[in-house]
N, C-alpha and C. Protein backbone atom coordinates (compact mmCIF):
# COMPACT_ATOMS: atom_id res chain seq x y z
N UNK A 1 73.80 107.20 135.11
CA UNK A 1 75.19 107.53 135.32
C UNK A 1 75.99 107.14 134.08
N UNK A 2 77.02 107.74 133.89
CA UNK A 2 77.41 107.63 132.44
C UNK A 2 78.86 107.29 132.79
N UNK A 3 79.27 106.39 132.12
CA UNK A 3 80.65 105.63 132.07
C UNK A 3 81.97 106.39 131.36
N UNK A 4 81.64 107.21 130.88
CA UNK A 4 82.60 107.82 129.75
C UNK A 4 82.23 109.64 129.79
N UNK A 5 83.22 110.33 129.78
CA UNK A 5 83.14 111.90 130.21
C UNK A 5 82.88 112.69 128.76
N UNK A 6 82.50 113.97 128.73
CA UNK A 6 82.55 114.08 127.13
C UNK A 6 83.93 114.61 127.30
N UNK A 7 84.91 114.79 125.87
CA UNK A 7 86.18 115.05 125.35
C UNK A 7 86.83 113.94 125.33
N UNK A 8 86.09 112.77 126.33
CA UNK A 8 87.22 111.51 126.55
C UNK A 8 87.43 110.81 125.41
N UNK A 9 88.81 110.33 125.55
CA UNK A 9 89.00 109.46 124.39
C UNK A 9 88.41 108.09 124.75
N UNK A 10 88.19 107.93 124.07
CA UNK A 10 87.50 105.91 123.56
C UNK A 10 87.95 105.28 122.01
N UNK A 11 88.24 103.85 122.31
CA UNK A 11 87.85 103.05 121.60
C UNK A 11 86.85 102.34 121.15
N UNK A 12 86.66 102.13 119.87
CA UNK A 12 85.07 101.46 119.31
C UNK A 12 85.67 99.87 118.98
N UNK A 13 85.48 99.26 120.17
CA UNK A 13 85.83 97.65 120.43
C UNK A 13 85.73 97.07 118.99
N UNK A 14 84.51 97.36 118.11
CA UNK A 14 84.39 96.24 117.07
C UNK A 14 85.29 96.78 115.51
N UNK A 15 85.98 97.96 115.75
CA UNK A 15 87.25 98.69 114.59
C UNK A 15 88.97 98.40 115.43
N UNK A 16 88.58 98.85 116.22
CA UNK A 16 89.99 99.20 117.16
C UNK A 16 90.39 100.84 116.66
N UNK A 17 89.11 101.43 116.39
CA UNK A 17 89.43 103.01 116.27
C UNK A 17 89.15 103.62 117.38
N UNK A 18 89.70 104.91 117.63
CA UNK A 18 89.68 105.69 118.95
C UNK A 18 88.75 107.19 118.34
N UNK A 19 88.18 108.13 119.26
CA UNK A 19 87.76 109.03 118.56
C UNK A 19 87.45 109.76 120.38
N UNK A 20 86.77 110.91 120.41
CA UNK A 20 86.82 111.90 121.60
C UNK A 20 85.06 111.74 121.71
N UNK A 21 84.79 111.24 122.63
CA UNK A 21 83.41 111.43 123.20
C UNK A 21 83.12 113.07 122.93
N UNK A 22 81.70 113.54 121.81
CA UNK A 22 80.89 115.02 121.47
C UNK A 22 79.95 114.99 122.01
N UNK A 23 79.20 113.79 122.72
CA UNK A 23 77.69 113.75 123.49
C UNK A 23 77.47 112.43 123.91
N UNK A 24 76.23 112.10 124.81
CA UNK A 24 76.37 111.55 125.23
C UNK A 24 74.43 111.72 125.45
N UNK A 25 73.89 110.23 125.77
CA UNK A 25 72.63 110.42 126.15
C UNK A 25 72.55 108.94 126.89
N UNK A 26 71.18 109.26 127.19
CA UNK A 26 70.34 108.12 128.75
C UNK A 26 68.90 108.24 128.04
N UNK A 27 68.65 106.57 128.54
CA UNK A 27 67.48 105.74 128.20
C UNK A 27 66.98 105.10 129.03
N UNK A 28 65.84 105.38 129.03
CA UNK A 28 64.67 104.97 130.17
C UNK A 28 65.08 103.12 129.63
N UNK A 29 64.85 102.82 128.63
CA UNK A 29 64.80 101.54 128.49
C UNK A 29 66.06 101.00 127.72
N UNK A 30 66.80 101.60 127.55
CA UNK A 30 68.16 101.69 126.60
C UNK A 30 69.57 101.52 127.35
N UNK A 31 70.88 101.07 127.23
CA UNK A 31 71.84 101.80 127.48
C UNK A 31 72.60 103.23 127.07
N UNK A 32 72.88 103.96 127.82
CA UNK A 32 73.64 104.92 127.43
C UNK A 32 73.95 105.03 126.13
N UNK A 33 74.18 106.13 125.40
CA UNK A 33 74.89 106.47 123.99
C UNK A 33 76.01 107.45 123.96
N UNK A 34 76.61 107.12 123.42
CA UNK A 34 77.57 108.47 123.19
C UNK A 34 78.33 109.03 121.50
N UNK A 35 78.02 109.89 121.49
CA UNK A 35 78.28 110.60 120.01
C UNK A 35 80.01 111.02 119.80
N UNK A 36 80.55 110.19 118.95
CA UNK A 36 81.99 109.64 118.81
C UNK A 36 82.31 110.67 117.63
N UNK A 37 83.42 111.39 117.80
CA UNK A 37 83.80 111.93 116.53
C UNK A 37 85.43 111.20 116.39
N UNK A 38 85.78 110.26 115.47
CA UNK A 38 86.77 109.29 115.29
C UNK A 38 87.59 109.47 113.62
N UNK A 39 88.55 109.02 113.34
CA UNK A 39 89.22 108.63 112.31
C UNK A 39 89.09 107.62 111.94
N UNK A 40 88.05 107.32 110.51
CA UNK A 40 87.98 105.63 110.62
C UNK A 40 88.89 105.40 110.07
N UNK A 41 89.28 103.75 109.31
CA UNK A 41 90.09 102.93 108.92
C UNK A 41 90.32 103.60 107.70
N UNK A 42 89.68 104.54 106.72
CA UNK A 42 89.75 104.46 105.54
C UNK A 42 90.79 105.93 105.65
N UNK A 43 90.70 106.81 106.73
CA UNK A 43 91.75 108.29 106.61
C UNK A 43 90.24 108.84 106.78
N UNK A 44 88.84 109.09 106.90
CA UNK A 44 87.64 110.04 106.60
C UNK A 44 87.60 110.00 108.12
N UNK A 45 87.03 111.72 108.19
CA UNK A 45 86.77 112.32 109.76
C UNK A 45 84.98 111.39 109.52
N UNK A 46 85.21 110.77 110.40
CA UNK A 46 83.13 110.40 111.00
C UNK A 46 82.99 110.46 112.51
N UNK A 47 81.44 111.07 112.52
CA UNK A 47 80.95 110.88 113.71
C UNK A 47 79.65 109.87 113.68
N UNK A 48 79.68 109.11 114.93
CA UNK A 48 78.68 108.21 115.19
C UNK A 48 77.65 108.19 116.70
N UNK A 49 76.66 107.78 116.62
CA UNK A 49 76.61 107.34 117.91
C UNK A 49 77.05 106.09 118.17
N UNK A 50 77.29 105.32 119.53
CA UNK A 50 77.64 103.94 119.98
C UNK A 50 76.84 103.85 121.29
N UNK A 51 76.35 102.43 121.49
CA UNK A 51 75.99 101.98 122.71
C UNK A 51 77.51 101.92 123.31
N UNK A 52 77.41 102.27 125.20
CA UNK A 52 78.29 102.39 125.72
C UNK A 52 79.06 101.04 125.80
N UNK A 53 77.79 99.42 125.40
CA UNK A 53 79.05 98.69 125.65
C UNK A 53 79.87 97.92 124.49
N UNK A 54 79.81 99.12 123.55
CA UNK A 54 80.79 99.16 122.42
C UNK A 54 82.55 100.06 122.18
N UNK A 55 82.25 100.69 123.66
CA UNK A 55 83.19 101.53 123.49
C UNK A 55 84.40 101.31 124.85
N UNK A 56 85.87 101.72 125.25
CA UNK A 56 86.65 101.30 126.01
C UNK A 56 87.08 102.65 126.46
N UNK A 57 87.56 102.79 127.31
CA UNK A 57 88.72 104.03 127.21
C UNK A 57 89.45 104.05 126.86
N UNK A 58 90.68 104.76 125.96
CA UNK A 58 92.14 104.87 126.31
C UNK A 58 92.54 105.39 127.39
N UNK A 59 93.64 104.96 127.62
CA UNK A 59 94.59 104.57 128.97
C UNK A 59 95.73 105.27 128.64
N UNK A 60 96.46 105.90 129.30
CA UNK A 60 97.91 106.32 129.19
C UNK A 60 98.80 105.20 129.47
N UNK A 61 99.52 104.78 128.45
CA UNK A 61 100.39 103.72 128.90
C UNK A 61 101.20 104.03 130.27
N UNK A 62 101.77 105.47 130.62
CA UNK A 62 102.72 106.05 131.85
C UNK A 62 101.70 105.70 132.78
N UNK A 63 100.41 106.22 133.05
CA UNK A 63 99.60 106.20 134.12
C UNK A 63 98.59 105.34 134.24
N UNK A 64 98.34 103.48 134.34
CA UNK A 64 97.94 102.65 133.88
C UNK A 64 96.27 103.33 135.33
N UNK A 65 95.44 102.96 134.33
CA UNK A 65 93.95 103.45 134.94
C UNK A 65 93.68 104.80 134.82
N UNK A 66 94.31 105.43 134.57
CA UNK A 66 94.24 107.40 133.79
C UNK A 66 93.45 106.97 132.55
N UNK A 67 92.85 107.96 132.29
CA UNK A 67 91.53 107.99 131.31
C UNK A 67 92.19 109.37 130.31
N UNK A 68 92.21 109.65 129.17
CA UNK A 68 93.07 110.42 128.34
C UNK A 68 91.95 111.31 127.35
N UNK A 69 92.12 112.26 128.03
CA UNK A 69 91.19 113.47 127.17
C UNK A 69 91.67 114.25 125.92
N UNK A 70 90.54 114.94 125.20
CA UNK A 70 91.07 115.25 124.00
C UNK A 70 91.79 116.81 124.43
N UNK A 71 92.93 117.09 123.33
CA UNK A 71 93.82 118.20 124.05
C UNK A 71 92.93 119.74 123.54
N UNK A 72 93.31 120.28 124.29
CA UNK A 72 92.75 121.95 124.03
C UNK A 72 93.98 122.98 124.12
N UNK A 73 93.78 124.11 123.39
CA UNK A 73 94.66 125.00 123.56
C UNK A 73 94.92 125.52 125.19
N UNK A 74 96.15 125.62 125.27
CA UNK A 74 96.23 126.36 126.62
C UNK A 74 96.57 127.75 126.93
N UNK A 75 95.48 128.19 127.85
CA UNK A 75 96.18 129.92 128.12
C UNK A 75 97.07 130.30 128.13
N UNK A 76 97.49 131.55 127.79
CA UNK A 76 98.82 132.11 127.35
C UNK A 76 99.80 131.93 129.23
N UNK A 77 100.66 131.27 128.80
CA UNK A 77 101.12 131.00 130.37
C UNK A 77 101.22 130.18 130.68
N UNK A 78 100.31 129.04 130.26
CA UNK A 78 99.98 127.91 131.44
C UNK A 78 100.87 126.57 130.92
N UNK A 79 101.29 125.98 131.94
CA UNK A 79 102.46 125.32 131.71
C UNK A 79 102.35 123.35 132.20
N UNK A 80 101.61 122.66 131.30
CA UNK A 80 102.13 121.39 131.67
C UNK A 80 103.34 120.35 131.92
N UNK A 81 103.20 119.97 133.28
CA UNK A 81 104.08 118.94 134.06
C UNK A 81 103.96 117.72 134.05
N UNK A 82 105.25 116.79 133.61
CA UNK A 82 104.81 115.46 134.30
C UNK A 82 105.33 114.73 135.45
């Protein structure tokens, strides 16, 4: 079972960088992984893998326990509410 959705945003506990969960894998003898595409410290686009218990969610400060996904274009029409 996997702790983290793909698109989700996370933090990498040991930077304090955030980046959007791209994959994600399971280990017979391993914890979970998930393939991070992030902004590191320096301004450079990287992707990594991370063991899951390196990584956090972001949180919407408005909706405390909401989990915050990466944004996508929306259909011609479609109209977000808060």
């Amino acid at each position: 079972m996997f702790k983290f959705e793909l698109s989700q945003l996370v933090i990498i506990a040991i930077s304090n960088e955030w980046g959007e969960v791209k994959g994600r894998a399971e280990y017979a003898t391993h914890e979970n992984s998930y393939f991070v595409h992030y902004k590191a410290g320096d301004g450079r686009a990287m992707s990594a893998w991370f063991d899951e218990s390196d990584l956090a969610a972001v949180e919407d400060d408005r909706h405390p326990g909401c989990s915050v996904y990466a944004g996508r274009k929306l259909p011609d029409g479609a109209v977000v509410e808060e």
